[in-house]
Protein backbone atom coordinates (compact mmCIF):
# COMPACT_ATOMS: atom_id res chain seq x y z
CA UNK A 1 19.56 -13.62 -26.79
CA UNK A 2 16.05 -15.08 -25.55
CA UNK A 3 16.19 -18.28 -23.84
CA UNK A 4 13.01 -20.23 -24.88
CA UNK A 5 11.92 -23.24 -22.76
CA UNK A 6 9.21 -25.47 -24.53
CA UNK A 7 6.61 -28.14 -23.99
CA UNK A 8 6.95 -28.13 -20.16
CA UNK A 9 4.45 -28.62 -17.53
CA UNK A 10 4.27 -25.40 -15.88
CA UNK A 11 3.83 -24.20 -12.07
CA UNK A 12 4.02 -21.07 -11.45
CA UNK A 13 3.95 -20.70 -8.03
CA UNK A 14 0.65 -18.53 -7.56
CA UNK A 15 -1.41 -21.78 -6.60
CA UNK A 16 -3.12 -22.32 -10.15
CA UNK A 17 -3.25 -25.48 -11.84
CA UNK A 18 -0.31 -26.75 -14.14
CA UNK A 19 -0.45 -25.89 -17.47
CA UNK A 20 0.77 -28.60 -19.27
CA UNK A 21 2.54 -27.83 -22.80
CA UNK A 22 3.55 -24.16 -21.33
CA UNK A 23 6.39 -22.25 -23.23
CA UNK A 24 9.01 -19.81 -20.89
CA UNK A 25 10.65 -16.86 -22.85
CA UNK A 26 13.91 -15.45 -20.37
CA UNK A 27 15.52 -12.55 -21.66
CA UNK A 28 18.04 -10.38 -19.50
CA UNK A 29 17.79 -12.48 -16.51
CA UNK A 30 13.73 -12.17 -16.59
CA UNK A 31 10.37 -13.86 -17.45
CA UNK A 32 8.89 -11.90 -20.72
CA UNK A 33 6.14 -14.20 -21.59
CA UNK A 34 4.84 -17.68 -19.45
CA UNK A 35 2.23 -19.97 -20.30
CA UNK A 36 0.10 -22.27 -22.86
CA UNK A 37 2.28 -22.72 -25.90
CA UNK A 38 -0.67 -21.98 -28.40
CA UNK A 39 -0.60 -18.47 -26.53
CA UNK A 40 2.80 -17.11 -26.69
CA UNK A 41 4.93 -15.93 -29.79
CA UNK A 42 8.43 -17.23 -30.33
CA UNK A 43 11.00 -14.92 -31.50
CA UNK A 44 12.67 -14.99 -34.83
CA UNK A 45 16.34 -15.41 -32.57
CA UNK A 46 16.78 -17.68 -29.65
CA UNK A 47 18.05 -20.64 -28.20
CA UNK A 48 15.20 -23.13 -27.60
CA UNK A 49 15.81 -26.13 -24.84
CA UNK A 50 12.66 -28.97 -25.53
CA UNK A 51 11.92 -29.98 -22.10
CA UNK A 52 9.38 -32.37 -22.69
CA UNK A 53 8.20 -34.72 -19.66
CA UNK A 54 9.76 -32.18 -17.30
CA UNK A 55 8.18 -29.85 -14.94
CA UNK A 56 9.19 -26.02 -14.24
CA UNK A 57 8.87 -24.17 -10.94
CA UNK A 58 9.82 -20.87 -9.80
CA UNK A 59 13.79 -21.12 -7.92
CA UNK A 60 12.73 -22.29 -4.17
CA UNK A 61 12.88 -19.36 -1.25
CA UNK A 62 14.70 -21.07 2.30
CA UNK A 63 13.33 -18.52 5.01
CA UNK A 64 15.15 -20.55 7.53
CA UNK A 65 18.86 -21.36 6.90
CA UNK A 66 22.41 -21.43 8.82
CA UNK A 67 24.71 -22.04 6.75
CA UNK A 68 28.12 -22.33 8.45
CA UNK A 69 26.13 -25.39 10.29
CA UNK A 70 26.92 -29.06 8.52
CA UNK A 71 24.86 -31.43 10.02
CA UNK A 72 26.10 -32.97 12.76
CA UNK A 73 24.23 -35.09 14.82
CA UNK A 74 25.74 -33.53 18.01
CA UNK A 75 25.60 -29.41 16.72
CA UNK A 76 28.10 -28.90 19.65
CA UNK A 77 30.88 -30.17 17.43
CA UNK A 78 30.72 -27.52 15.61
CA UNK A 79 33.04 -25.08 18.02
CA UNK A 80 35.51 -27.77 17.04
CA UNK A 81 35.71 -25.80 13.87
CA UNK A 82 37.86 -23.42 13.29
CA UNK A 83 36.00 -20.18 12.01
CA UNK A 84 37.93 -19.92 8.40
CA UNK A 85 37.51 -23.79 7.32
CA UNK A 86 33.80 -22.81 8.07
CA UNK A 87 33.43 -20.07 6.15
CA UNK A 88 34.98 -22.26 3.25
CA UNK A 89 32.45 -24.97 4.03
CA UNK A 90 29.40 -22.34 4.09
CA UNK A 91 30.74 -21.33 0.78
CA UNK A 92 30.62 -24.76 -0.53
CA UNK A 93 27.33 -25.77 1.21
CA UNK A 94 25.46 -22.75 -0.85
CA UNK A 95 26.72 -23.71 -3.97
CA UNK A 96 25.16 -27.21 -3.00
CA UNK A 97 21.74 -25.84 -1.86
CA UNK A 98 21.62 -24.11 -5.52
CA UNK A 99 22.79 -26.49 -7.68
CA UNK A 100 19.55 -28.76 -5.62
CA UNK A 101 17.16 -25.76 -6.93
CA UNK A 102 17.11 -23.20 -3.39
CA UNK A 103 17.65 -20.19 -5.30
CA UNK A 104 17.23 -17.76 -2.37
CA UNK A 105 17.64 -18.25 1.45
CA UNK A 106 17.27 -16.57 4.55
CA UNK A 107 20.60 -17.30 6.82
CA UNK A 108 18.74 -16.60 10.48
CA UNK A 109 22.51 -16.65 12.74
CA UNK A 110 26.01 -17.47 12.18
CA UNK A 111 28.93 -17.28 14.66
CA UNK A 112 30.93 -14.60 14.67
CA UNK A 113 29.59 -12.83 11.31
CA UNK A 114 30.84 -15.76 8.84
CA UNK A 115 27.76 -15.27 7.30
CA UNK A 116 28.87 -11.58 5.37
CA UNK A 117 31.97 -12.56 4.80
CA UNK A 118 30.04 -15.75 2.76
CA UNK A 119 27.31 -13.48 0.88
CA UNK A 120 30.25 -10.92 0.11
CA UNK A 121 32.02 -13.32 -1.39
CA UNK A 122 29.06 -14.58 -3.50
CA UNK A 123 28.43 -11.10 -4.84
CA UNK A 124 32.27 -10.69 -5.64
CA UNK A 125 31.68 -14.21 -7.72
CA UNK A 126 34.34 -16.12 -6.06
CA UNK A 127 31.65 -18.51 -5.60
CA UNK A 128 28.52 -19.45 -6.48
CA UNK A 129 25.25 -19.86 -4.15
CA UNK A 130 21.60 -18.48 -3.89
CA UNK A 131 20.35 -14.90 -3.55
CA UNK A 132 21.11 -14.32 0.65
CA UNK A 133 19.42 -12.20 3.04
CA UNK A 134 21.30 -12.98 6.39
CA UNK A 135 21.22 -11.61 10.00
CA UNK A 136 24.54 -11.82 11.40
CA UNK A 137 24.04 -12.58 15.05
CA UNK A 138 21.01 -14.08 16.78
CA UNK A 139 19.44 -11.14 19.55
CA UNK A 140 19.22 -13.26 22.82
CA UNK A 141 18.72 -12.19 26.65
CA UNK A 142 21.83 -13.31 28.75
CA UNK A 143 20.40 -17.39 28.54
CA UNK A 144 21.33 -20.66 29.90
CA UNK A 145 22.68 -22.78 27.06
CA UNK A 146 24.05 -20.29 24.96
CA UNK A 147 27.73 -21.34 25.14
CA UNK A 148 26.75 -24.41 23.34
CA UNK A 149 26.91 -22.35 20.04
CA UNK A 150 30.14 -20.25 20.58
CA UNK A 151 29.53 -16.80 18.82
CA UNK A 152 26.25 -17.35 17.68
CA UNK A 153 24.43 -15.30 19.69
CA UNK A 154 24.55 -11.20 20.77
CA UNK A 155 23.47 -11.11 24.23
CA UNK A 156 21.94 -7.82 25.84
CA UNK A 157 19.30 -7.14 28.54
CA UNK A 158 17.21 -4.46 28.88
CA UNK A 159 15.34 -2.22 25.86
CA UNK A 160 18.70 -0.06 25.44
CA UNK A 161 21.05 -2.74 25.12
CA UNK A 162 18.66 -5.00 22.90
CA UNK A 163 18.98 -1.72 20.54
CA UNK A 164 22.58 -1.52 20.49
CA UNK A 165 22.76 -5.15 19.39
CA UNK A 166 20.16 -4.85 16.96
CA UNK A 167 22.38 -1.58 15.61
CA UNK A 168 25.83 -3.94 15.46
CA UNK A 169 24.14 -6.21 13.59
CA UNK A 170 22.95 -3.72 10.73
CA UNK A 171 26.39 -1.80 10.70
CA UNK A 172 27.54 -5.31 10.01
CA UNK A 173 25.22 -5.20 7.14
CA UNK A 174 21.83 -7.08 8.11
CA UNK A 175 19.02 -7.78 5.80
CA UNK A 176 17.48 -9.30 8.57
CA UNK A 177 17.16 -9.37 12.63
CA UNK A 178 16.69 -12.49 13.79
CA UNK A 179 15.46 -12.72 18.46
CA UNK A 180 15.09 -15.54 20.63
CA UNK A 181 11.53 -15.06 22.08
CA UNK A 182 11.60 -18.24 24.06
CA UNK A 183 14.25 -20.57 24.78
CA UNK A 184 15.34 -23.69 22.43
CA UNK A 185 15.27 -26.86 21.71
CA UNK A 186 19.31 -27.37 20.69
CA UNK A 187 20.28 -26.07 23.60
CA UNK A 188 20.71 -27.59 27.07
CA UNK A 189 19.19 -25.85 29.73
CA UNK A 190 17.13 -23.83 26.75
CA UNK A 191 13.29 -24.47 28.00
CA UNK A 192 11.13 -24.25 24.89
CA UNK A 193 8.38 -22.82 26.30
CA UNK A 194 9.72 -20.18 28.31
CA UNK A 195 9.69 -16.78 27.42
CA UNK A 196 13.02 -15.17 27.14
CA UNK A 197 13.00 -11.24 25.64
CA UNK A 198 10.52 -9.04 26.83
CA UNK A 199 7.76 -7.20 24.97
CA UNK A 200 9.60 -3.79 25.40
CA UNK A 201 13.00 -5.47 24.13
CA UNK A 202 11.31 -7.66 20.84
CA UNK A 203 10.14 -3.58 20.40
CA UNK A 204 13.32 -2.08 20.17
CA UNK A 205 14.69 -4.48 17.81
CA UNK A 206 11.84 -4.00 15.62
CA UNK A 207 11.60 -0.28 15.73
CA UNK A 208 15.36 -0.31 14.67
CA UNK A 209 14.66 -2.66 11.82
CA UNK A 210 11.55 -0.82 10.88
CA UNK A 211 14.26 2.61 10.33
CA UNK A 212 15.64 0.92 7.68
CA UNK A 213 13.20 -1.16 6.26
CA UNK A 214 14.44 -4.46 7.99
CA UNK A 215 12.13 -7.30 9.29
CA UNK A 216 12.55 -9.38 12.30
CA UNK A 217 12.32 -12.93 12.73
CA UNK A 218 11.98 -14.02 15.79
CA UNK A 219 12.58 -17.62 17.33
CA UNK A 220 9.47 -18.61 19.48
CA UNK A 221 8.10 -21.65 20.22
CA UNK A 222 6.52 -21.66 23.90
CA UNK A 223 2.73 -19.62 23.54
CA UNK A 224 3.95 -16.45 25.61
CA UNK A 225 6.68 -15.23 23.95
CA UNK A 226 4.87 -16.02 20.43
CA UNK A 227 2.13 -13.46 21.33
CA UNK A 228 4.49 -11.26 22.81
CA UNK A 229 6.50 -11.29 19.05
CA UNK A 230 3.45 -10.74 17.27
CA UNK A 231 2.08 -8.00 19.48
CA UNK A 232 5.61 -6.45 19.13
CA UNK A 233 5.26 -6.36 14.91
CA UNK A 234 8.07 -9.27 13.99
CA UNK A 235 7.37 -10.76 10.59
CA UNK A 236 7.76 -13.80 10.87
CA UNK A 237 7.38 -16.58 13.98
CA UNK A 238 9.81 -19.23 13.61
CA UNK A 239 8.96 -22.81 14.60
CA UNK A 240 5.71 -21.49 16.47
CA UNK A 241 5.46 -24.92 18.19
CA UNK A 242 2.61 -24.47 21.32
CA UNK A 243 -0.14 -22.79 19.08
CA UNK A 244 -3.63 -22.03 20.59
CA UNK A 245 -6.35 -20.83 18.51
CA UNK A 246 -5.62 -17.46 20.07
CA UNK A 247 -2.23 -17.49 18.49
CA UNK A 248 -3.54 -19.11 15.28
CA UNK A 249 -6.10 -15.48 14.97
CA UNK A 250 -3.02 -13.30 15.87
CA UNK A 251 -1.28 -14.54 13.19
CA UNK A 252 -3.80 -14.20 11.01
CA UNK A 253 -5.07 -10.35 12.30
CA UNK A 254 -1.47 -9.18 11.89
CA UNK A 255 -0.47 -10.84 9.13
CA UNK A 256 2.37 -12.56 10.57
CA UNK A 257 3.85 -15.68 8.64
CA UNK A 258 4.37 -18.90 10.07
CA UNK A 259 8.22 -20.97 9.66
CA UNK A 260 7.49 -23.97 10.85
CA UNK A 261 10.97 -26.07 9.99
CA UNK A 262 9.35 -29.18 10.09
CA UNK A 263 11.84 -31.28 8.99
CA UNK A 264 13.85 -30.47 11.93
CA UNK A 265 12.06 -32.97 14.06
CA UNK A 266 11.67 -35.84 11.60
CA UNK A 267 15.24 -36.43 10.84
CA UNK A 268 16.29 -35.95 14.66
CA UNK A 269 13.67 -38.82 15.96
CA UNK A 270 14.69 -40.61 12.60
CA UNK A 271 18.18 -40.56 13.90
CA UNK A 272 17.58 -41.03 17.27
CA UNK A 273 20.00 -41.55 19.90
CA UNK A 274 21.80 -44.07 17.78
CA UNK A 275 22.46 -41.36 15.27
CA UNK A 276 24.44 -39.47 18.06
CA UNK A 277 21.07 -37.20 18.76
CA UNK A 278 21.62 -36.07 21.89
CA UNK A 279 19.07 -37.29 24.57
CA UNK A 280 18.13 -33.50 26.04
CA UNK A 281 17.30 -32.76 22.28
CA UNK A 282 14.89 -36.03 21.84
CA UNK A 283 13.58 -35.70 25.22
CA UNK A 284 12.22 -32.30 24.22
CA UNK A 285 11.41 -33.27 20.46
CA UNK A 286 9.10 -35.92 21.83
CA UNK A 287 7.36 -33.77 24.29
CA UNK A 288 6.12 -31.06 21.78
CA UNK A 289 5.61 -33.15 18.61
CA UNK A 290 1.34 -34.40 19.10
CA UNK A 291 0.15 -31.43 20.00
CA UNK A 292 2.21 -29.45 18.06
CA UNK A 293 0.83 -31.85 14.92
CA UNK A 294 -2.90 -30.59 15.61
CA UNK A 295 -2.34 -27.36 15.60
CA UNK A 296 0.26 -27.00 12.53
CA UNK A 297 -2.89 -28.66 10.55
CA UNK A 298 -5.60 -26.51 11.96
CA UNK A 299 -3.47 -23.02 11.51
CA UNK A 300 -3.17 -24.22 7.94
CA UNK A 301 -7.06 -24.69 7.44
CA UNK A 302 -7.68 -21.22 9.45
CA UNK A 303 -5.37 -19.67 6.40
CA UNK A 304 -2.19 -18.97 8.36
CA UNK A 305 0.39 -18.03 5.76
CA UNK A 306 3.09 -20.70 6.29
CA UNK A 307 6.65 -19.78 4.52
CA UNK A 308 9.31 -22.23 3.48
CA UNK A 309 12.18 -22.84 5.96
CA UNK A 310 14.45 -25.83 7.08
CA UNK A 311 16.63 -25.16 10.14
CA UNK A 312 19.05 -26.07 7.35
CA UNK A 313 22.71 -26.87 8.55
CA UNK A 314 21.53 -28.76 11.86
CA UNK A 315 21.28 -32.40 12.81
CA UNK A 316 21.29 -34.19 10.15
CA UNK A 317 19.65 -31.88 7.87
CA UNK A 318 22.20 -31.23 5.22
CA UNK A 319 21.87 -27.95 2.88
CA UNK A 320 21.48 -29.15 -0.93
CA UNK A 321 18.18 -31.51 0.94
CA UNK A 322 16.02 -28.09 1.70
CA UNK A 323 12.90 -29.52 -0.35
CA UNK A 324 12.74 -32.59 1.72
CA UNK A 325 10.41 -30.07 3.98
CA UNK A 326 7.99 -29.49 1.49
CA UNK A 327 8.02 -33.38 0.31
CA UNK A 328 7.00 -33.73 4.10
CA UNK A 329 4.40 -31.45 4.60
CA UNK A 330 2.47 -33.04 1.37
CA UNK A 331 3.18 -36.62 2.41
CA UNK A 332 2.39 -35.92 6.14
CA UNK A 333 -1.29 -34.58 4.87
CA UNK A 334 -0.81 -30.62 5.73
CA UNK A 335 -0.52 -29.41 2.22
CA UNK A 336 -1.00 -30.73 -1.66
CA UNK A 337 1.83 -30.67 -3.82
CA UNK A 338 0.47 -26.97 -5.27
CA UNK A 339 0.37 -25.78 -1.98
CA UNK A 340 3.63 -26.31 -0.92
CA UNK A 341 4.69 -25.19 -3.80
CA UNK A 342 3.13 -22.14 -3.40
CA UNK A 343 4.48 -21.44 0.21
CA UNK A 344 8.46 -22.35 -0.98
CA UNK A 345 7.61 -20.16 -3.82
CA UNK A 346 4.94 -16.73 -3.66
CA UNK A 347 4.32 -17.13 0.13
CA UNK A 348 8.11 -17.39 0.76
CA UNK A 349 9.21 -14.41 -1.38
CA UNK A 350 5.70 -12.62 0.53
CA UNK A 351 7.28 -13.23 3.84
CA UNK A 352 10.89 -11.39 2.84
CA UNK A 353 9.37 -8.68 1.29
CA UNK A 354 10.44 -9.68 -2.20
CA UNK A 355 7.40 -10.78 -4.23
CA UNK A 356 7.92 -8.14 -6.47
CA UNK A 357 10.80 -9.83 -7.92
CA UNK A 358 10.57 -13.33 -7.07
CA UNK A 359 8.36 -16.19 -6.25
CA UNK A 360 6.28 -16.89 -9.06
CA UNK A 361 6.97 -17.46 -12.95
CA UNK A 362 4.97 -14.33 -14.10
CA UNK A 363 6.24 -11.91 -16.93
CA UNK A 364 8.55 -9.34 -15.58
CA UNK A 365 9.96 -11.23 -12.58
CA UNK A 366 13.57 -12.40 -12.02
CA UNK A 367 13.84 -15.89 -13.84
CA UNK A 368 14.70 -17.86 -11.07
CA UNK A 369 13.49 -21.14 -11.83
CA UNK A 370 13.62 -25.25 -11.15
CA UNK A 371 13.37 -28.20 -13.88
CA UNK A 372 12.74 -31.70 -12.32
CA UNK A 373 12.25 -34.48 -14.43
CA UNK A 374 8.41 -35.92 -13.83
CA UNK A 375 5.47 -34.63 -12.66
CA UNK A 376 5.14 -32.93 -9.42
CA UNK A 377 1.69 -32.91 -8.93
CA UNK A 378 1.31 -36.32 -6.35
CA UNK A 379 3.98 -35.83 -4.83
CA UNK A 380 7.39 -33.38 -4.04
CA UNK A 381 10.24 -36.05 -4.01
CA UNK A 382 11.16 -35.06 -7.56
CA UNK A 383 12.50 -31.65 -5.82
CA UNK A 384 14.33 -33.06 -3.40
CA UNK A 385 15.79 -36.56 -5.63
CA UNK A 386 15.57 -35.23 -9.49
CA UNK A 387 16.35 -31.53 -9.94
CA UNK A 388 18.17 -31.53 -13.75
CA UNK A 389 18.51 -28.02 -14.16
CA UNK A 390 18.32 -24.43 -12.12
CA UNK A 391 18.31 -21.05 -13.45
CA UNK A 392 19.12 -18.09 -11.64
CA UNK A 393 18.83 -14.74 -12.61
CA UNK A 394 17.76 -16.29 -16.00
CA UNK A 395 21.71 -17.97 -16.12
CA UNK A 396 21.57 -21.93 -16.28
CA UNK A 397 23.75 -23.24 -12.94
């Protein structure tokens, strides 16, 4: 049976304009037809839903996720947890983030591999969630901090050993490989700036990715080690906090994408100590956020592809509240409401290697798609406050 959506505003993700009375045929979990009303036939047989006054997207894409995190304002609470009641919690946290319209996500690190155990349990049906891609464990040089996420991280020195982790992690079934290129902000003793894997060892993980057609994602926010993940053929730079124009044209030249995880920052500083933030974490928050401000806005206007992604799962950023990112970026000034669309949609699905089958609301694609009530073209807090229906794989959640 076709599902026929009618007399909705329509954004489809590749940037255009909304087209406002659009009609959306889904048959077998796909698009077949999208666009101006006056343009598209109905068929004799189908079940018509009149969604006037709403608007349609294609399903949001989260490049930047860890689910088995909750929120906490202190994320060292979180080895307080026992390992099964998490993987229950992930569980329930995905059904959450796509019920609220995140109909794909990129899990980038969960202790001790709660993460498959999660997505297999998705694809057996015993729950429900968004399409996963998922790393396992995060690649990190022996580090200073790392304790403070028990069994998050796979540390290995040295080109050979980097490869053997990189190997565990797709026997454990990888879709991703996720490094730390610098140090980090969550973790005490973590220097942002600081380079942490060498050139030769970001290599190795990507030349055993690159066997099996996996990318790599790497964590980088200090200048050095974000040239040295480029120049090493990652996919995507995650945070990529201490740009320089230099790094701005790298990105560009080797058509690397850009995860910036805004949010992260906001609802930290909006929290603040009082919120139970811990002071190392503010402390470093505050030091990066100017100049990290100018630059975010001028790698934008150079035409730096930025993708979608949240940090979801850490302080106080809850899965389910994903879109709140893009509702920043617009009312922040970096993007308009079509293009942040566009990178939680097209650019999103680009950066994973999936725009062939997801991202935009185009004839042929999976029919993964978000209804909010209102218009979205001001202003993204319908996303994030006013989602009334999703559809995945053309099924209504």
């Amino acid at each position: 049976m076709i599902t026929v959506l009618q007399n909705v505003t329509l954004i489809d993700g590749t940037g255009q304009a909304p087209i406002k009375n659009a009609t959306i045929l889904i048959e077998e979990g796909r698009i077949q037809a999208a666009g101006r009303a006056e343009e598209i036939q109905l068929p004799e047989e189908s079940t018509s839903i009149d969604l006037e006054g709403k608007t349609v997207i294609p399903g949001l894409i989260d490049c930047h996720i860890h689910m088995d995190l909750h929120g906490f304002a202190n994320t060292y609470d979180e080895n307080l947890v026992e390992d099964k009641l998490r993987a229950l919690r992930a569980a329930h946290e995905m059904e959450n983030t796509l019920r609220r319209g995140i109909t794909t996500v990129r899990n980038l690190g969960s202790v001790n591999h709660i993460d498959f155990a999660v997505k297999d349990a998705l694809a057996e049906g015993y729950c429900k969630g968004p399409r996963v891609l998922t790393s396992g464990k995060i690649i990190s040089m022996t580090a200073s901090g790392n304790d403070y996420f028990k069994g998050l991280y796979r540390e290995a020195d040295g080109p050979d050993e980097v490869r053997k982790a990189a190997r565990e992690q797709l026997k454990a079934g990888a879709d991703v490989l996720k490094i730390m290129a610098t140090g980090a902000v969550m973790n005490p003793g973590g220097a942002p700036g600081v380079p942490q894997l060498n050139p030769d060892e970001i290599r190795a993980v990507v030349e055993e990715g690159a066997k099996l057609g996996i990318r790599v994602a790497a964590h980088a926010h200090g200048t050095k080690g974000i040239k040295n993940s480029i120049l090493a053929g990652v996919a995507t730079i995650e945070h990529c906090t201490f740009m320089t124009d230099e790094i701005i044209d790298l990105l560009i030249q080797h058509d690397v994408y850009m995860v910036p995880t805004y949010v992260v920052d906001h609802l930290m500083l909006k929290a603040g100590a009082e919120g139970g933030i811990p002071p190392f974490m503010l402390q470093k928050i505050e030091s990066i956020q100017a100049q990290f401000r100018v630059m975010f806005k001028r790698a934008i206007d150079a035409g730096v592809k930025v993708a979608f992604g949240t940090d979801a799962g850490t302080n106080y950023n809850y899965h389910g509240n994903n879109a709140l990112e893009l509702a920043l970026l617009v009312e922040d000034g970096f993007m308009t409401p079509i293009q942040a669309i566009r990178s939680g949609t097209l650019i999103s699905a680009q950066a994973l290697g999936l725009e062939n089958e997801i991202g935009t609301i185009e004839t042929g694609k999976i029919a993964d798609l978000v209804v909010v009530n209102g218009s979205l073209e001001k202003g993204l807090r319908p996303l994030v406050d006013e989602v009334e229906m999703v559809f995945q794989s053309g099924q209504l959640v």
